[in-house]
Protein backbone atom coordinates (compact mmCIF):
# COMPACT_ATOMS: atom_id res chain seq x y z
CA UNK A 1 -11.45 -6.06 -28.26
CA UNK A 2 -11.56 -2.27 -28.69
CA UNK A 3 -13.12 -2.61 -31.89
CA UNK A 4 -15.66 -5.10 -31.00
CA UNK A 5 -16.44 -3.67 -27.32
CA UNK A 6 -15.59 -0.38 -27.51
CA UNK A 7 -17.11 0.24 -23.88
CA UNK A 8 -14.79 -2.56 -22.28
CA UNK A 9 -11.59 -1.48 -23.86
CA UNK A 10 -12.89 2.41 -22.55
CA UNK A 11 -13.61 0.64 -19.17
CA UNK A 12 -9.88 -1.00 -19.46
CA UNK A 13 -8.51 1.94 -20.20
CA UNK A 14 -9.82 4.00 -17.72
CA UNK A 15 -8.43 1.18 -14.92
CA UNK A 16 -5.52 1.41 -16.06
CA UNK A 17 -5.39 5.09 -15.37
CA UNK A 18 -5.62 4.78 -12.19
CA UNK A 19 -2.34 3.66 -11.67
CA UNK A 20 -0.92 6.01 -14.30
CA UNK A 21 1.38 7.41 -12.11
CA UNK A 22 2.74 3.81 -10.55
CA UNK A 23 6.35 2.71 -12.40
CA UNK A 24 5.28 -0.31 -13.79
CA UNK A 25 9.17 -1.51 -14.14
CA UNK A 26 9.88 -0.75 -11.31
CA UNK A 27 7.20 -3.04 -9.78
CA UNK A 28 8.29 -5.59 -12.43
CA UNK A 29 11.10 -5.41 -11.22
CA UNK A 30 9.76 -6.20 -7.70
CA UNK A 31 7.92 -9.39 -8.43
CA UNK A 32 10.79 -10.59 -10.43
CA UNK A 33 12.71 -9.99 -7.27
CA UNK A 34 10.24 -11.99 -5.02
CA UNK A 35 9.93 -15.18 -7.34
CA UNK A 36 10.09 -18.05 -4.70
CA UNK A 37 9.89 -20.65 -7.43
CA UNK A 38 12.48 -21.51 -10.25
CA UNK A 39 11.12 -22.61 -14.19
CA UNK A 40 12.62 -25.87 -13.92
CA UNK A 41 10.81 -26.85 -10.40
CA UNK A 42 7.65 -26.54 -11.84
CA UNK A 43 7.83 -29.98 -12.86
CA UNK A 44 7.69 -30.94 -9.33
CA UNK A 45 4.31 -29.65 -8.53
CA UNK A 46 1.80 -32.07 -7.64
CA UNK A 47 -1.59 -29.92 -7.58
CA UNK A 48 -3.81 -29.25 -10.74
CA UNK A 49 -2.75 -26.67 -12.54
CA UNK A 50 -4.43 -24.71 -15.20
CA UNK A 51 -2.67 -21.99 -17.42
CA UNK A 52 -4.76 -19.59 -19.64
CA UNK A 53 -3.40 -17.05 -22.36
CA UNK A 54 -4.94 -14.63 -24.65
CA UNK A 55 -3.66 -15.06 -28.41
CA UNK A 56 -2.97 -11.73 -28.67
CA UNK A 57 -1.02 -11.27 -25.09
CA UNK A 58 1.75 -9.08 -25.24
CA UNK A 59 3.03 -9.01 -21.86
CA UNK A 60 2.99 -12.78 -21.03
CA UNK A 61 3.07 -14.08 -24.79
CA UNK A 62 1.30 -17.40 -25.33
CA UNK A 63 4.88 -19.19 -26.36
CA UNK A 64 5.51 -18.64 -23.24
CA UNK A 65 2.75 -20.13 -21.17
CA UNK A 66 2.95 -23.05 -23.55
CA UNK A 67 7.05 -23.45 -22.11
CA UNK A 68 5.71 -23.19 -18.85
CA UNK A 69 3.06 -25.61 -19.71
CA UNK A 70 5.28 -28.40 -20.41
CA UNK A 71 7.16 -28.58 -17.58
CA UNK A 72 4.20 -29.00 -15.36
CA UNK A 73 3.01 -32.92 -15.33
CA UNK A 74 -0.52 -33.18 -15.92
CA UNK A 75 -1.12 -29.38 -16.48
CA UNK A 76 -4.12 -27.95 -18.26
CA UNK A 77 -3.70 -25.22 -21.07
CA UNK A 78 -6.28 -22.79 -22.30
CA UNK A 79 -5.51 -20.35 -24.88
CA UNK A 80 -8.46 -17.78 -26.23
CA UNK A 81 -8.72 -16.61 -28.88
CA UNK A 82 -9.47 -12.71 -29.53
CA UNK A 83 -7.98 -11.88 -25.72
CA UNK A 84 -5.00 -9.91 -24.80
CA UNK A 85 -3.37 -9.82 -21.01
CA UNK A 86 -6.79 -9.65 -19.40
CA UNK A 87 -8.39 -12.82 -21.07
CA UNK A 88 -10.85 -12.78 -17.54
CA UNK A 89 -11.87 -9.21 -18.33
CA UNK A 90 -11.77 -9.32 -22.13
CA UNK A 91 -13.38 -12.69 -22.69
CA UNK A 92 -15.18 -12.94 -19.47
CA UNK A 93 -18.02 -15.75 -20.80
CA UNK A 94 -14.71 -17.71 -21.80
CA UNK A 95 -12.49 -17.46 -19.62
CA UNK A 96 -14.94 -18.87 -16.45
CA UNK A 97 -16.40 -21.81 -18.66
CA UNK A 98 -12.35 -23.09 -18.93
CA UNK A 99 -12.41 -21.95 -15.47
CA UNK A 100 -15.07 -24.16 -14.13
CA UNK A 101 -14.42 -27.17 -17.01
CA UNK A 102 -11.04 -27.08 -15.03
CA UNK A 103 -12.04 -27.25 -11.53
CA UNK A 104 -15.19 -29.72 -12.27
CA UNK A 105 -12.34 -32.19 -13.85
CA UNK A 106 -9.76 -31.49 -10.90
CA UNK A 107 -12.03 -32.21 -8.45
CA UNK A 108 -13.92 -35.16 -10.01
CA UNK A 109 -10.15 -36.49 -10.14
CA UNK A 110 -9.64 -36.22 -6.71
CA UNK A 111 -12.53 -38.05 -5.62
CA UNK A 112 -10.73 -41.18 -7.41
């Protein structure tokens, strides 16, 4: 992305900054703290789910959502191509048109 849209990585950048001085492991820390929700109950969930990963996601790395994929019955996954972390900042144009494919087929499936 930083190569491509040199203004949009600069823009990502410069949000991240702003919490420059926030201890990101600490917070990680945190929210791994206040998971409600085991791995292996996610094959109990019963509402449409949709997972999305960048290819090139370091924090949350794709073989990962694609684990948590399977476990959830009827899930939806979306991987893009060319996006990190941030696939709804990075890939913007992409990233809403799984979006909305994904909430068009949800809710023409509830109307059955």
């Amino acid at each position: 992305m930083a190569r491509e849209q040199p203004a949009l990585a600069f823009l990502y950048r410069e949000i991240d900054q702003m919490s420059a001085g926030l201890d990101k492991n600490v917070l990680r820390g945190k929210l791994m703290a206040a998971r409600t929700l085991a791995a292996s109950r996610l094959r109990e969930l019963k509402m449409p789910v949709l997972f999305v990963t960048g290819t090139e996601d370091i924090v949350i790395p794709p073989p990962l959502v694609e684990g948590l994929f399977a476990m959830v019955p009827g899930a939806k996954l979306e991987i893009i191509s060319e996006a990190g972390h941030s696939v709804y900042f990075e890939r913007a144009e992409r990233f809403n048109r799984a979006v909305d494919k994904f909430l068009i087929e949800s809710l023409a499936n509830r109307a059955r």
